[in-house]
Protein backbone atom coordinates (compact mmCIF):
# COMPACT_ATOMS: atom_id res chain seq x y z
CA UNK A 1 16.78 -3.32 15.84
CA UNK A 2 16.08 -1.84 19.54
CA UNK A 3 14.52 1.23 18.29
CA UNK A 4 12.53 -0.70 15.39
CA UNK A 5 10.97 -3.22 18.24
CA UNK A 6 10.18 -0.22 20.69
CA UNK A 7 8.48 1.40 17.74
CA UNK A 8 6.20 -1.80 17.46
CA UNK A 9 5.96 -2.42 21.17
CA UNK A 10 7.64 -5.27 21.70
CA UNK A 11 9.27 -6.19 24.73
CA UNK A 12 13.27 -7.91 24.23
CA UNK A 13 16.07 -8.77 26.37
CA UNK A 14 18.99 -6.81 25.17
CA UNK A 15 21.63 -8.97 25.77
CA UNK A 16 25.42 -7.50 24.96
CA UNK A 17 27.66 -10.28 23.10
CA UNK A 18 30.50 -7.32 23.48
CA UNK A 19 29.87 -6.91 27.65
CA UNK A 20 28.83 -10.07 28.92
CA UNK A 21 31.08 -13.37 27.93
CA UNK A 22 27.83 -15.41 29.64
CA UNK A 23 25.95 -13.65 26.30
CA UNK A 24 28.62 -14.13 23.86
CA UNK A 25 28.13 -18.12 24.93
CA UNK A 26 24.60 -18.31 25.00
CA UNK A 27 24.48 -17.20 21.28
CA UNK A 28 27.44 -19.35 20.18
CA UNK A 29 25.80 -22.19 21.69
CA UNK A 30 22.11 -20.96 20.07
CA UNK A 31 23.42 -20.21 16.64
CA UNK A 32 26.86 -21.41 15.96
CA UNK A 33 27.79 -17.77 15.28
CA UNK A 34 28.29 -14.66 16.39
CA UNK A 35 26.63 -12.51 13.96
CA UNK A 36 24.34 -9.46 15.55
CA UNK A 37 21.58 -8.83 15.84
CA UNK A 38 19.45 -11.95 16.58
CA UNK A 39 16.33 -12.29 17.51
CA UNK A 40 14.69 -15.46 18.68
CA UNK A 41 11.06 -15.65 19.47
CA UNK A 42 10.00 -19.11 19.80
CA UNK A 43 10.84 -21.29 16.65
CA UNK A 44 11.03 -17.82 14.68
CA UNK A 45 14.80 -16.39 14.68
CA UNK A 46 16.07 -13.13 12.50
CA UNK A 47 19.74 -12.60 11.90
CA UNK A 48 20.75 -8.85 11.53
CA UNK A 49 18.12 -5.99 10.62
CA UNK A 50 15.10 -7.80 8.34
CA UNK A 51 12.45 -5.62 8.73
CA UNK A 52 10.31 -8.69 7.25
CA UNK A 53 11.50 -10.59 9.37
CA UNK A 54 11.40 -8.67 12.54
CA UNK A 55 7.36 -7.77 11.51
CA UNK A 56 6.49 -11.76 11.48
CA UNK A 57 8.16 -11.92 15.02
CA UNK A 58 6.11 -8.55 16.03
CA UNK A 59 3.40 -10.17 15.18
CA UNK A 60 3.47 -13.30 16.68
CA UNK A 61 3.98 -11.65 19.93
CA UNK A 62 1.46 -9.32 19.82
CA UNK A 63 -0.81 -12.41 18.97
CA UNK A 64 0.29 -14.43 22.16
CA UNK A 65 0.43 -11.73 24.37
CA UNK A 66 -3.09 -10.12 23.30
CA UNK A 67 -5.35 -9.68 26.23
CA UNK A 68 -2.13 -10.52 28.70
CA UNK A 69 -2.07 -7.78 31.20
């Protein structure tokens, strides 16, 4: 999922469910699981690699950050 959203510009916090207990909670607390990857943008979420998905999400950023500098 990393490389896909670099490939499509889109900035992410990569946070490590493995390295960081403080991550491992956060996503528990978001999802109720612990199934990577997630993605949350907004209301939109994607569990594991859904290109589909992961476009919509793409896309809605790219539409609220257009013109941002």
């Amino acid at each position: 999922m990393r490389d896909y959203l670099e490939a499509n510009s889109v900035e992410f916090d990569d946070r490590n469910i493995r390295q960081s207990e403080e991550a491992r909670r956060e996503l528990l607390a978001l999802t109720g699981d612990l199934m990577v990857p997630y993605l949350i943008y907004g209301d939109r979420k994607v569990t594991g690699f859904d290109p589909e998905g992961i476009d919509a999400i793409a896309d809605a950023y790219r539409a609220a950050t257009a013109g941002v500098s």
